[in-house]
N, C-alpha and C. Protein backbone atom coordinates (compact mmCIF):
# COMPACT_ATOMS: atom_id res chain seq x y z
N UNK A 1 12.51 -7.51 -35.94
CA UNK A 1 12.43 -7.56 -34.50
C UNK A 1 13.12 -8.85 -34.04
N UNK A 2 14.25 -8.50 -33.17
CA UNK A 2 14.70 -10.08 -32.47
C UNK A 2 14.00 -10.90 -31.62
N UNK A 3 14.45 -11.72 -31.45
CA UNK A 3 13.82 -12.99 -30.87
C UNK A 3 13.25 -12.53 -29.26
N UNK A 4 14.61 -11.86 -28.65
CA UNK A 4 14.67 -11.12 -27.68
C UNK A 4 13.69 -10.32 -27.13
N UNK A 5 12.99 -9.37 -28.42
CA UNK A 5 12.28 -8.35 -28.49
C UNK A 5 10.82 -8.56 -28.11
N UNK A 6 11.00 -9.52 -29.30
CA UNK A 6 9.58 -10.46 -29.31
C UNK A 6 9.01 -11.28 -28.17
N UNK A 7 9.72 -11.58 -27.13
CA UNK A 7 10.13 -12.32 -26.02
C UNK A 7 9.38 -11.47 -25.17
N UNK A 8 10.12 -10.24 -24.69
CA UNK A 8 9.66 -9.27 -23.55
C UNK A 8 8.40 -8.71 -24.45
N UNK A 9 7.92 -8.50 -25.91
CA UNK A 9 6.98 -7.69 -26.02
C UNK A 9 5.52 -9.25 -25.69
N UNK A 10 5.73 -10.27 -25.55
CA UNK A 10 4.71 -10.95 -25.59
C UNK A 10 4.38 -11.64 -23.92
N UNK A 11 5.76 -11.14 -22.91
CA UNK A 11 5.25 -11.15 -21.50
C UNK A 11 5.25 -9.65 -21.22
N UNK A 12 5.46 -8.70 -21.75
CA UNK A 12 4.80 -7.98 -21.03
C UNK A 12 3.18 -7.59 -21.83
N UNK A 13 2.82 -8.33 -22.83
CA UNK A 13 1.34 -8.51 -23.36
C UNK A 13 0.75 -9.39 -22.36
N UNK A 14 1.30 -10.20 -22.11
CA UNK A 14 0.76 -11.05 -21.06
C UNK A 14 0.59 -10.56 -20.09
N UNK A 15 0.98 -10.09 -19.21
CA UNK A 15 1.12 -9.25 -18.01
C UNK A 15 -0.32 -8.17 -17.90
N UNK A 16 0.43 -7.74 -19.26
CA UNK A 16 -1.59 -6.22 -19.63
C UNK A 16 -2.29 -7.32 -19.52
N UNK A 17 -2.65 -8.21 -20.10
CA UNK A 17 -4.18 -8.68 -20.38
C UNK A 17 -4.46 -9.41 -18.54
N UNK A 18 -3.23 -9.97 -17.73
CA UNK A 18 -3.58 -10.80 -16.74
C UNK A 18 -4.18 -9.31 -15.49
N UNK A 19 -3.27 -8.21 -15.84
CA UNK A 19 -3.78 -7.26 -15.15
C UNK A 19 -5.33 -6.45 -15.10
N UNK A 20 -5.33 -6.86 -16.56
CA UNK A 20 -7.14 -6.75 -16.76
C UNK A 20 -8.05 -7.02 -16.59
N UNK A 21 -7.62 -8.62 -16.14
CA UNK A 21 -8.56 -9.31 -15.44
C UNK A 21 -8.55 -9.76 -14.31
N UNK A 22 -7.78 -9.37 -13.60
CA UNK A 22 -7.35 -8.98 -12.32
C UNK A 22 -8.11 -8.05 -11.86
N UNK A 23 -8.25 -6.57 -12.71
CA UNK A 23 -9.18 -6.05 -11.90
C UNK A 23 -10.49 -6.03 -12.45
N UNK A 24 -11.04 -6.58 -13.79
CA UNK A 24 -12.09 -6.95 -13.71
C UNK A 24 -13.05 -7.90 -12.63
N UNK A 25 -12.04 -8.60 -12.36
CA UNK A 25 -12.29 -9.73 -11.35
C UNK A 25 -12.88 -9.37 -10.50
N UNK A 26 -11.93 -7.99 -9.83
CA UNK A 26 -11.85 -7.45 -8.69
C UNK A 26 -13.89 -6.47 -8.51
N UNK A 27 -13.62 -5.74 -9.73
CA UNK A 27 -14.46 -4.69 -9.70
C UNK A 27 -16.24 -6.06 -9.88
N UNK A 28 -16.18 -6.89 -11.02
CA UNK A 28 -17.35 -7.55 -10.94
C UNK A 28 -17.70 -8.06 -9.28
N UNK A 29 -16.69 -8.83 -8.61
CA UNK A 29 -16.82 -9.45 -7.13
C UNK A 29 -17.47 -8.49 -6.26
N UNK A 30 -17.01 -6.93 -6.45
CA UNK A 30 -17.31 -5.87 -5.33
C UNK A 30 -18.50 -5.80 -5.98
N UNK A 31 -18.96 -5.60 -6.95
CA UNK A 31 -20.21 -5.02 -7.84
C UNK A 31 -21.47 -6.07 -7.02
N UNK A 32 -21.01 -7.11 -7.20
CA UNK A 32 -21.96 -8.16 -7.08
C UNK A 32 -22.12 -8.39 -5.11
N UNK A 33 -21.32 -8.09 -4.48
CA UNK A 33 -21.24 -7.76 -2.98
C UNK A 33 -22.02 -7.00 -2.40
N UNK A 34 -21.73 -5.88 -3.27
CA UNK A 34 -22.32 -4.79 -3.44
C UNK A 34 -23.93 -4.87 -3.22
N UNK A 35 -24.54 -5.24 -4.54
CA UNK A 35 -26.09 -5.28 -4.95
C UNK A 35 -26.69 -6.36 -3.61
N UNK A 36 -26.12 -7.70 -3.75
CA UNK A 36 -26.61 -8.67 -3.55
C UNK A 36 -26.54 -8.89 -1.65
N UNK A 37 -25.65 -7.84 -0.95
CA UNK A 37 -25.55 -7.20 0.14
C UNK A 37 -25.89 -6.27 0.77
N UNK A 38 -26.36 -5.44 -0.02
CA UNK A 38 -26.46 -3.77 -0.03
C UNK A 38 -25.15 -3.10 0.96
N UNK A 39 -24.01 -3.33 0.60
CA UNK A 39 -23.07 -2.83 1.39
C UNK A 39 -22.56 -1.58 0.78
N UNK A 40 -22.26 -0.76 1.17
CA UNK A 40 -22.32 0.80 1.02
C UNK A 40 -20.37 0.48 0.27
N UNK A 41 -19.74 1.51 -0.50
CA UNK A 41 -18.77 1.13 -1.11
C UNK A 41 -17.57 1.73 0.06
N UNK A 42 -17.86 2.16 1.23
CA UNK A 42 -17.18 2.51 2.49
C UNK A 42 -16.85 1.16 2.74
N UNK A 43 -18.26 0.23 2.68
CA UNK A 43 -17.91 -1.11 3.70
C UNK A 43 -17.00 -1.94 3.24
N UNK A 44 -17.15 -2.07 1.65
CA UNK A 44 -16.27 -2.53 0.93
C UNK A 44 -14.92 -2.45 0.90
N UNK A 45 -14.86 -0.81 0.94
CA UNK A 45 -13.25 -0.22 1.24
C UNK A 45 -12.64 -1.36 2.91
N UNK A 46 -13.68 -1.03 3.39
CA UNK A 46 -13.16 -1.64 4.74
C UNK A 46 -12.68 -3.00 4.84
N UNK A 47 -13.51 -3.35 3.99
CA UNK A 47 -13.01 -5.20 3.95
C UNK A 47 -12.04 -5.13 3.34
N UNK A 48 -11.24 -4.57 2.75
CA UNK A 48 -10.35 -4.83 1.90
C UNK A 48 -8.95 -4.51 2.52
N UNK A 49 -9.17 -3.04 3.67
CA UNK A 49 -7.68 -2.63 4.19
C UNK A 49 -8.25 -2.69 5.40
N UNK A 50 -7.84 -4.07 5.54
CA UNK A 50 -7.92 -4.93 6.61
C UNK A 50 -6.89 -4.13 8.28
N UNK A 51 -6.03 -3.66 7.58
CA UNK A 51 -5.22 -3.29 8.96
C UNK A 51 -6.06 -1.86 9.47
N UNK A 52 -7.01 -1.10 8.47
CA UNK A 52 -7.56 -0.37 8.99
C UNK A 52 -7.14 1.07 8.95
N UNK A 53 -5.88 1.75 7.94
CA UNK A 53 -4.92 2.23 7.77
C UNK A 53 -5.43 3.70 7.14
N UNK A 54 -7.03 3.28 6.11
CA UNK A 54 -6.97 4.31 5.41
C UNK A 54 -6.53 3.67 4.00
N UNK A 55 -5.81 3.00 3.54
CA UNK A 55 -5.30 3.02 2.59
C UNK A 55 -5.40 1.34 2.33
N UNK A 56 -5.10 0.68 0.69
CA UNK A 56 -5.50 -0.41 0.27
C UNK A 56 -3.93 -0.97 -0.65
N UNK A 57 -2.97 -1.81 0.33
CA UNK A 57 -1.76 -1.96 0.52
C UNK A 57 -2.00 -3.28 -0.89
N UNK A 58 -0.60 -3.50 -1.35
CA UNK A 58 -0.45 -5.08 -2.22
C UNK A 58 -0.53 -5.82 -0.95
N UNK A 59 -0.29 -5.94 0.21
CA UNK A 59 -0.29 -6.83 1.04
C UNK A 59 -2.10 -7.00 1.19
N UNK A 60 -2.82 -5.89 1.37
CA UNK A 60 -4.68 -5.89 1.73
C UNK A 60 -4.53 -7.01 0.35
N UNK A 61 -4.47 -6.65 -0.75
CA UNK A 61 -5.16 -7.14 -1.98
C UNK A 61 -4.94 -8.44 -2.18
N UNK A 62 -3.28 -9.15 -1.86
CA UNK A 62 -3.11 -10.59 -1.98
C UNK A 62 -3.71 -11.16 -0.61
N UNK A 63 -4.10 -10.71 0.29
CA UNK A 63 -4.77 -11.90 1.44
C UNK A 63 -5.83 -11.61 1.18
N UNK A 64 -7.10 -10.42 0.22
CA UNK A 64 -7.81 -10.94 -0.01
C UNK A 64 -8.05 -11.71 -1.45
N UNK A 65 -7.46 -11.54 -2.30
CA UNK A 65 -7.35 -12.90 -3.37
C UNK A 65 -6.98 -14.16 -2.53
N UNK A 66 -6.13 -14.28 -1.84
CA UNK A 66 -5.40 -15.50 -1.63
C UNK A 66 -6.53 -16.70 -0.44
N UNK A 67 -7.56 -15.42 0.14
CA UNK A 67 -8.42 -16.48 0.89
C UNK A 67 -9.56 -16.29 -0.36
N UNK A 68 -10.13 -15.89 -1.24
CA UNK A 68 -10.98 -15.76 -1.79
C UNK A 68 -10.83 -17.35 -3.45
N UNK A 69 -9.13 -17.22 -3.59
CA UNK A 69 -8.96 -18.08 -4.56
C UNK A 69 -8.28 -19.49 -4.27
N UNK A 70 -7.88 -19.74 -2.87
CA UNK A 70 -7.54 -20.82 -2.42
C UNK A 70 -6.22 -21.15 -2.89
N UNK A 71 -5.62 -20.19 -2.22
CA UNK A 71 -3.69 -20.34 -2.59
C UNK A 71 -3.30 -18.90 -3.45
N UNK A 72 -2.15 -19.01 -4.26
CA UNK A 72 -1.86 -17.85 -5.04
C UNK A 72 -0.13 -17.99 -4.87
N UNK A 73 -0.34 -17.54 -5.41
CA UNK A 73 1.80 -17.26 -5.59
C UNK A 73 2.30 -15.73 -5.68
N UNK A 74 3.76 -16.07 -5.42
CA UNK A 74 4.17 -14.59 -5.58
C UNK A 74 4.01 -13.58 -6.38
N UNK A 75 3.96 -14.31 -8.09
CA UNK A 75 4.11 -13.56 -9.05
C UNK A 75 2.49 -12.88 -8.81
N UNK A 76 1.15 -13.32 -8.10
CA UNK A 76 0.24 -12.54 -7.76
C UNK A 76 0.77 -11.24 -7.42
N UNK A 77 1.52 -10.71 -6.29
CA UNK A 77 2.13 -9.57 -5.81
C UNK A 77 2.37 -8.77 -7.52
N UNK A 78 3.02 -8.97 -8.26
CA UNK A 78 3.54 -8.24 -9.17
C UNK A 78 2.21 -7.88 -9.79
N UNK A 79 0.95 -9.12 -10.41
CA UNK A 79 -0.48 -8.10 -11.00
C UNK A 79 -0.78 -7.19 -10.03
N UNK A 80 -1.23 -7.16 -8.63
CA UNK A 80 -1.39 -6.59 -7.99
C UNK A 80 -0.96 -5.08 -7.66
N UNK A 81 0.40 -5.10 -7.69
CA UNK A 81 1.06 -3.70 -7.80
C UNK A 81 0.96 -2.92 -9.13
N UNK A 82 0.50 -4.06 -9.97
CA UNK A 82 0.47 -3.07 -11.25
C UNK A 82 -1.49 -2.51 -11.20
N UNK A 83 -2.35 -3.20 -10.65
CA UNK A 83 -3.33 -2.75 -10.09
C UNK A 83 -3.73 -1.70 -9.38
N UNK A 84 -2.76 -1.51 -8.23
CA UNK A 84 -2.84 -0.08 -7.82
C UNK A 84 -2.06 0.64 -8.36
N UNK A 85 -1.08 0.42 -9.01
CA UNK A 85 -0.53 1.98 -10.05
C UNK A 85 -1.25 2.64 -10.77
N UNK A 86 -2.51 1.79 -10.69
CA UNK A 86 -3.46 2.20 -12.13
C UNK A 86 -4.23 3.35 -11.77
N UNK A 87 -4.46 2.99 -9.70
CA UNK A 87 -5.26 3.83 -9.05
C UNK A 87 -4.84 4.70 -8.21
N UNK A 88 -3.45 4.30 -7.80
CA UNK A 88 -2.83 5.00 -6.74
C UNK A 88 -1.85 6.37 -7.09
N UNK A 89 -2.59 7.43 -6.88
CA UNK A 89 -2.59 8.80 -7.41
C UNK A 89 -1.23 9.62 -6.47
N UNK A 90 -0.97 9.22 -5.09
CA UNK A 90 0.13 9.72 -4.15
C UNK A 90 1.21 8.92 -4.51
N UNK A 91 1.44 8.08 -4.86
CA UNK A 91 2.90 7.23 -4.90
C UNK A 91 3.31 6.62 -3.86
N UNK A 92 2.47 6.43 -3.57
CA UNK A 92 2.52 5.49 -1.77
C UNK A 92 2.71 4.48 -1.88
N UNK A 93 2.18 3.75 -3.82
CA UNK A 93 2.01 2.42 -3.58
C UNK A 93 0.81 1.78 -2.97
N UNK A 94 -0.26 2.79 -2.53
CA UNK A 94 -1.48 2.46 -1.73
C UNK A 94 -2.68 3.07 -2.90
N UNK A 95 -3.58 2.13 -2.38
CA UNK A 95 -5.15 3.26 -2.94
C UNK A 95 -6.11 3.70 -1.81
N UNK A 96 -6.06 4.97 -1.31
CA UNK A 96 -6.43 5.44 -0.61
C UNK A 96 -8.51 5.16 -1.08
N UNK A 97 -9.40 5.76 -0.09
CA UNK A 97 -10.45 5.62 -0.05
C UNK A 97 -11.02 6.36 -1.43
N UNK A 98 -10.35 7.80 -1.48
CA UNK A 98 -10.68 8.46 -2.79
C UNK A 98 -10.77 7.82 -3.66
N UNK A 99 -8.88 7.11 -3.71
CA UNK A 99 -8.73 6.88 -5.47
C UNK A 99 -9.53 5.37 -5.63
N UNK A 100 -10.14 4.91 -4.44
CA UNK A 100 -11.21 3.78 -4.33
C UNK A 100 -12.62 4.28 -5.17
N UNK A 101 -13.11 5.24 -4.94
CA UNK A 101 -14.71 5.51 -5.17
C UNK A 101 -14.55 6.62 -6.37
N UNK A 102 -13.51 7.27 -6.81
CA UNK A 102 -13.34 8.25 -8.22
C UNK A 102 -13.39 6.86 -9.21
């Protein structure tokens, strides 16, 4: 294996594992909102797609990391989109309310 090879196979290893905990992050924070709120997983949806759209944009997800973690950078946008590919079932690029609560 070239140097090359080895290169892209150990950022894009990096990338899986930062995406994992990205949405672990994500899913423990709501979990714990959740219980410790009693907020129904509607309300949750709501806080999150902020413009109100129906749907849960890379733009919803980095302003809420970015006020939740105190700054963030671009390369955030890129875990993020690989976050909703995981969930986003239309190709919108969005996670609708469904592919929120399946």
């Amino acid at each position: 294996m070239s140097y090359e090879t080895q290169d892209i196979f150990k950022r894009l290893l990096r990338a899986h594992l930062n995406l994992e905990q990205a949405h672990e992050y994500l899913r423990q924070r709501l979990a714990k909102i959740r219980l410790t709120e009693a907020w129904s997983v509607e309300d949750l949806f709501k806080i999150v797609d902020r413009d109100e759209n129906g749907s849960i944009s890379v733009y919803d997800l980095e302003r809420l990391i970015i006020e939740h973690k105190k700054g963030g950078s671009r390369s955030l946008v890129e875990e993020i989109e690989l976050v909703i590919a995981m969930y986003d079932r239309t190709g919108y690029h969005k996670i609708t309310f469904k592919d929120f609560t399946d």
